[in-house]
C-alpha atoms as a PDB file:
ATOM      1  CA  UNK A   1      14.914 -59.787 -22.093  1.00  0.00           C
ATOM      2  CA  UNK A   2      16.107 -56.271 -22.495  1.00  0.00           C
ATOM      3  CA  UNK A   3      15.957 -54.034 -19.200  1.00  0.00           C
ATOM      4  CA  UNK A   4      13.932 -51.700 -21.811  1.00  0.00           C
ATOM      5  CA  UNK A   5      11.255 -54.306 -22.018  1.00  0.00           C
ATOM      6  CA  UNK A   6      11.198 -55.433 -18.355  1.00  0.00           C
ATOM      7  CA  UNK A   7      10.487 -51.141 -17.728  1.00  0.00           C
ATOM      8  CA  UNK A   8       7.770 -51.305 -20.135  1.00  0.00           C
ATOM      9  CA  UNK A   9       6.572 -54.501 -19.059  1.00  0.00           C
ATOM     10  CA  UNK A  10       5.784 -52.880 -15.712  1.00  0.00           C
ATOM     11  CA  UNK A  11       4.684 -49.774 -16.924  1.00  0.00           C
ATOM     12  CA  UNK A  12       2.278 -51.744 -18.674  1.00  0.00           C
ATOM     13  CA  UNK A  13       0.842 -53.531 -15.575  1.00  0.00           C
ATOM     14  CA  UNK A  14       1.260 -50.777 -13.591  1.00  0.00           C
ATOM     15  CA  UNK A  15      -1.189 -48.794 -16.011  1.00  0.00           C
ATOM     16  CA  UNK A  16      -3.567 -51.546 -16.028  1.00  0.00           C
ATOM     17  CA  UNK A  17      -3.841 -51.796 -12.178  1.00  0.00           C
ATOM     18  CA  UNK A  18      -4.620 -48.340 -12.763  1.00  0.00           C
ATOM     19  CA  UNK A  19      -7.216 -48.792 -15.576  1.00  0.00           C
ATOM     20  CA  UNK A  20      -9.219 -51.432 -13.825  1.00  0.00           C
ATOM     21  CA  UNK A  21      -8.861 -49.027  -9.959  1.00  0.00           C
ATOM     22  CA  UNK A  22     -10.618 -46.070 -11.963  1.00  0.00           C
ATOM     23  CA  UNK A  23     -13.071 -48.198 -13.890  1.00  0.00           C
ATOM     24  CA  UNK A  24     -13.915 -49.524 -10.813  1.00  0.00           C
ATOM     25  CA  UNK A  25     -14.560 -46.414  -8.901  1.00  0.00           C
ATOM     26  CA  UNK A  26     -16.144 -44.800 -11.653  1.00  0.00           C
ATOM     27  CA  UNK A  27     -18.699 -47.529 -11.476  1.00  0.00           C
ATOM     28  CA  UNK A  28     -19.256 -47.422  -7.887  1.00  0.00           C
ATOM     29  CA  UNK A  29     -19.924 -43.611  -8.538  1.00  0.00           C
ATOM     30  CA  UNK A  30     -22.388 -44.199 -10.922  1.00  0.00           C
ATOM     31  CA  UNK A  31     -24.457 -46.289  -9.044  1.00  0.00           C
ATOM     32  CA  UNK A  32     -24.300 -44.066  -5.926  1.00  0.00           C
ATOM     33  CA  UNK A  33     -25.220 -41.009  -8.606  1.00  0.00           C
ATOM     34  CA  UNK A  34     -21.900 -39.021  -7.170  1.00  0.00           C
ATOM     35  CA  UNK A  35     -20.982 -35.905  -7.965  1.00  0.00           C
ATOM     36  CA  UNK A  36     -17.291 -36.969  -8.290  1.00  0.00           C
ATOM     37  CA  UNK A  37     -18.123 -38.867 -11.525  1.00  0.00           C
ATOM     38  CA  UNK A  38     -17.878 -35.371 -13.208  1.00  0.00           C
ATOM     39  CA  UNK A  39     -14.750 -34.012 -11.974  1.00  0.00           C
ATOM     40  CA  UNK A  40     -12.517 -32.498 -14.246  1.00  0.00           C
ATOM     41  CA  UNK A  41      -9.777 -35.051 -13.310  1.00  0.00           C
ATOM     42  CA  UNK A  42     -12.189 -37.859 -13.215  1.00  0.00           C
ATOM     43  CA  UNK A  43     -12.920 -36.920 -17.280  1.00  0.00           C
ATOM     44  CA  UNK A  44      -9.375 -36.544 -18.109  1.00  0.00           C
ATOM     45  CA  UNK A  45      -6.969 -39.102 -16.379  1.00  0.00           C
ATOM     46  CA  UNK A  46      -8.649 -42.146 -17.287  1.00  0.00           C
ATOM     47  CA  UNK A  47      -8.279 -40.827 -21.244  1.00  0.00           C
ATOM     48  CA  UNK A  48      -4.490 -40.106 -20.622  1.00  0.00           C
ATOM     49  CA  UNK A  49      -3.828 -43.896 -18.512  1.00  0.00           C
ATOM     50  CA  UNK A  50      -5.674 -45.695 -21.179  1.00  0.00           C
ATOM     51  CA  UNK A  51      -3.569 -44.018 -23.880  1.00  0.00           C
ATOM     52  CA  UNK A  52      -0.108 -45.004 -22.565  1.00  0.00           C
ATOM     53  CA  UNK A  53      -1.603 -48.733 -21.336  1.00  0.00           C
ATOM     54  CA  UNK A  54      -2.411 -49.110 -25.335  1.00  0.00           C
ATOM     55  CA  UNK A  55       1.046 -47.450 -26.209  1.00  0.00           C
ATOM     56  CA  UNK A  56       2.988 -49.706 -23.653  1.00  0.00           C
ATOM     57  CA  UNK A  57       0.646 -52.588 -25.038  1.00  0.00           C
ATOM     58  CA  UNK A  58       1.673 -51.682 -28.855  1.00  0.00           C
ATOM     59  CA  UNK A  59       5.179 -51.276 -27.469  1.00  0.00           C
ATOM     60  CA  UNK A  60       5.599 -54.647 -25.872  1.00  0.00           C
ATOM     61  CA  UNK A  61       3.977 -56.896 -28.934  1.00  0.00           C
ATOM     62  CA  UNK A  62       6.454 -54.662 -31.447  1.00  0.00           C
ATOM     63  CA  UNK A  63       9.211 -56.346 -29.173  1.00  0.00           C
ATOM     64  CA  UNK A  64       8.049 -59.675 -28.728  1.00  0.00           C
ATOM     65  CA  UNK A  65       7.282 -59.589 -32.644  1.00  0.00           C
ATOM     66  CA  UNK A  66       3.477 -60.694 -31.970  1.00  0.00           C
ATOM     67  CA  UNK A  67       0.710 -58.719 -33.430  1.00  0.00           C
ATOM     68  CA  UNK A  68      -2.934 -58.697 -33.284  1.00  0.00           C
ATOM     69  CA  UNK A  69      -4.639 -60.758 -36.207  1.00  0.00           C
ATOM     70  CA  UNK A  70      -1.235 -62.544 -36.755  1.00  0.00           C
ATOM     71  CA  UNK A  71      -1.198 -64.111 -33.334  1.00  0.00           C
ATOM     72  CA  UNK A  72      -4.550 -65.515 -31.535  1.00  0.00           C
ATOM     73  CA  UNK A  73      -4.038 -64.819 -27.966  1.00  0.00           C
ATOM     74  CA  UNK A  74      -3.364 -60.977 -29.674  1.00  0.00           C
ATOM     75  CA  UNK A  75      -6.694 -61.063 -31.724  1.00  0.00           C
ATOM     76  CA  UNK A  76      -8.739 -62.098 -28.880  1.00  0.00           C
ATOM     77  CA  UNK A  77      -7.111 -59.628 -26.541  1.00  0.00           C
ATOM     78  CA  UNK A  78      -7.898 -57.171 -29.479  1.00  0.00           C
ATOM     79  CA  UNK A  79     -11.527 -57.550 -30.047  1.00  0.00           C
ATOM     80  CA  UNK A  80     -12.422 -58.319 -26.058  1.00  0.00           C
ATOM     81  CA  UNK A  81     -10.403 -55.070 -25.692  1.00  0.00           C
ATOM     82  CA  UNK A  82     -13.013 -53.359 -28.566  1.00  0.00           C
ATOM     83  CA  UNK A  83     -16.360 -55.041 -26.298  1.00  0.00           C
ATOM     84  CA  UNK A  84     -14.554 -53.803 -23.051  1.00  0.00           C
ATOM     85  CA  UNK A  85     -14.224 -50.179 -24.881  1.00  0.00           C
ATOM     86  CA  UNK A  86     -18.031 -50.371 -26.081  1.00  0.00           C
ATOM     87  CA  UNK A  87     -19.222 -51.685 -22.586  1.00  0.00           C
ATOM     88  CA  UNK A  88     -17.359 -48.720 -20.377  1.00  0.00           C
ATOM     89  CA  UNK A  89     -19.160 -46.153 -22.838  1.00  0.00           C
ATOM     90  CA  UNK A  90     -22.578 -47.570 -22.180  1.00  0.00           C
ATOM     91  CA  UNK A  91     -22.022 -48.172 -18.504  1.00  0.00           C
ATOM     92  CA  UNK A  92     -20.371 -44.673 -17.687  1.00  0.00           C
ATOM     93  CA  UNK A  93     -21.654 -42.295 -20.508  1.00  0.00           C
ATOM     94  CA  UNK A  94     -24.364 -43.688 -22.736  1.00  0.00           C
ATOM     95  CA  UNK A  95     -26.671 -46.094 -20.627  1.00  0.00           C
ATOM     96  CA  UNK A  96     -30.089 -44.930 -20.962  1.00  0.00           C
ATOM     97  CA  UNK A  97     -31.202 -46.551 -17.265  1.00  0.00           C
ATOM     98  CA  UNK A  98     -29.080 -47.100 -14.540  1.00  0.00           C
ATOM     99  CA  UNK A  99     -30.015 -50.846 -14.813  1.00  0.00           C
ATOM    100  CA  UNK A 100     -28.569 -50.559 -18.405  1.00  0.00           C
ATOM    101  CA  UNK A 101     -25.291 -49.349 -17.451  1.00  0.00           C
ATOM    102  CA  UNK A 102     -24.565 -51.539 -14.298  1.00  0.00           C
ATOM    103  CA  UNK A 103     -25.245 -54.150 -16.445  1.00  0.00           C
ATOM    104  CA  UNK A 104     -22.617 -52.860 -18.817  1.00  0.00           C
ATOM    105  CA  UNK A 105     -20.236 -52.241 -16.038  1.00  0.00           C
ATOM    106  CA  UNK A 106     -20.525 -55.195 -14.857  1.00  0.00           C
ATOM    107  CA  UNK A 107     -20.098 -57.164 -18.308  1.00  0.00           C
ATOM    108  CA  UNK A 108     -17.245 -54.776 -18.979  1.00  0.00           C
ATOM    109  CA  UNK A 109     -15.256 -55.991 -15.806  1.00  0.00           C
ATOM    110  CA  UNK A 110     -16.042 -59.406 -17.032  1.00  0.00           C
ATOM    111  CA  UNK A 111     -14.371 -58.851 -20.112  1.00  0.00           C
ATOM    112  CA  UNK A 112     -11.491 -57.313 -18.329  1.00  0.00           C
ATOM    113  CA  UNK A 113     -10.886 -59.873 -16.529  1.00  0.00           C
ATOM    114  CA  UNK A 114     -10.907 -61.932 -19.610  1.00  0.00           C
ATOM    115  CA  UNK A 115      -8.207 -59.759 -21.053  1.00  0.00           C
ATOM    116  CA  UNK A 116      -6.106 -60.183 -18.195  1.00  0.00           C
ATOM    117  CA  UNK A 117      -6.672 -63.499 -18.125  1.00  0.00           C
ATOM    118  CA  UNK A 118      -5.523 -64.000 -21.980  1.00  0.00           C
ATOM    119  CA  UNK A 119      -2.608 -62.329 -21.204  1.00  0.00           C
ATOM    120  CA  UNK A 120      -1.152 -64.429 -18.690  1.00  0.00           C
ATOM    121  CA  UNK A 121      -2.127 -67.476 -20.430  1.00  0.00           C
ATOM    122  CA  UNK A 122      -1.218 -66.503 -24.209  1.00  0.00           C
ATOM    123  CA  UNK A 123      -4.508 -68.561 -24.662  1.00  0.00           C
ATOM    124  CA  UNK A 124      -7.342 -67.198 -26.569  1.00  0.00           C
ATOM    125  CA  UNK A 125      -9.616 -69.733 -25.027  1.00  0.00           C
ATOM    126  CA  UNK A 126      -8.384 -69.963 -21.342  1.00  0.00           C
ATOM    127  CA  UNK A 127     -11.158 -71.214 -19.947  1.00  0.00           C
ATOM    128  CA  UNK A 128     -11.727 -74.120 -22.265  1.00  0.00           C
ATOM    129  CA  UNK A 129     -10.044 -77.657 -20.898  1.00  0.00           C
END
């Protein structure tokens, strides 16, 4: 592999040790009802990180010429990564009840783990025999 790929290869993870660290405390700060949650920053550099993790992401299956709904490990990564989008929203915006969106936060980080878990296997169905 390229030295270009191996830098965005660990841009990549590096952005989605960062994505699952703010999701994280975000979630923790819901459930305490902090204040922090609404910080400027709090609003703004979770947008920004997820942007260049999906960039970097995009970037990386150009280069290994695999793409989602060609590829399976890719599709599943795809949609989980839709559920995991959907989930966040409900547990750190739209939950109606705080039960609600732990719930969702909790599923969400499920699903993350999921996606990471794809990734290292190339396995759409890792936990299956």
């Amino acid at each position: 592999m390229t030295t270009f790929y191996s830098l965005l290869k660990h841009f990549h993870l590096t952005t989605i040790v960062i994505t699952a660290t703010l999701f994280v405390v975000r979630g923790v700060w819901m459930m305490v009802d902090s204040p922090r949650l609404q910080a400027r920053w709090v609003r703004i550099v979770p947008h920004v990180n997820d942007t260049l993790l999906l960039a970097s992401g995009l970037g990386l299956a150009f280069m290994l010429g695999q793409y989602p709904l060609v590829n399976g490990w890719l599709t599943a990564k795809f949609f989980a990564l839709i559920l995991y989008i959907v989930l966040g929203t409900v547990a750190l915006k739209r939950g109606s009840t705080k039960r609600t969106r732990i719930a969702a936060w909790i599923a969400a980080l499920l699903v993350l783990g999921y996606i990471v878990t794809v990734a290292i296997t190339r396995n759409p169905f890792p936990f299956v025999g």
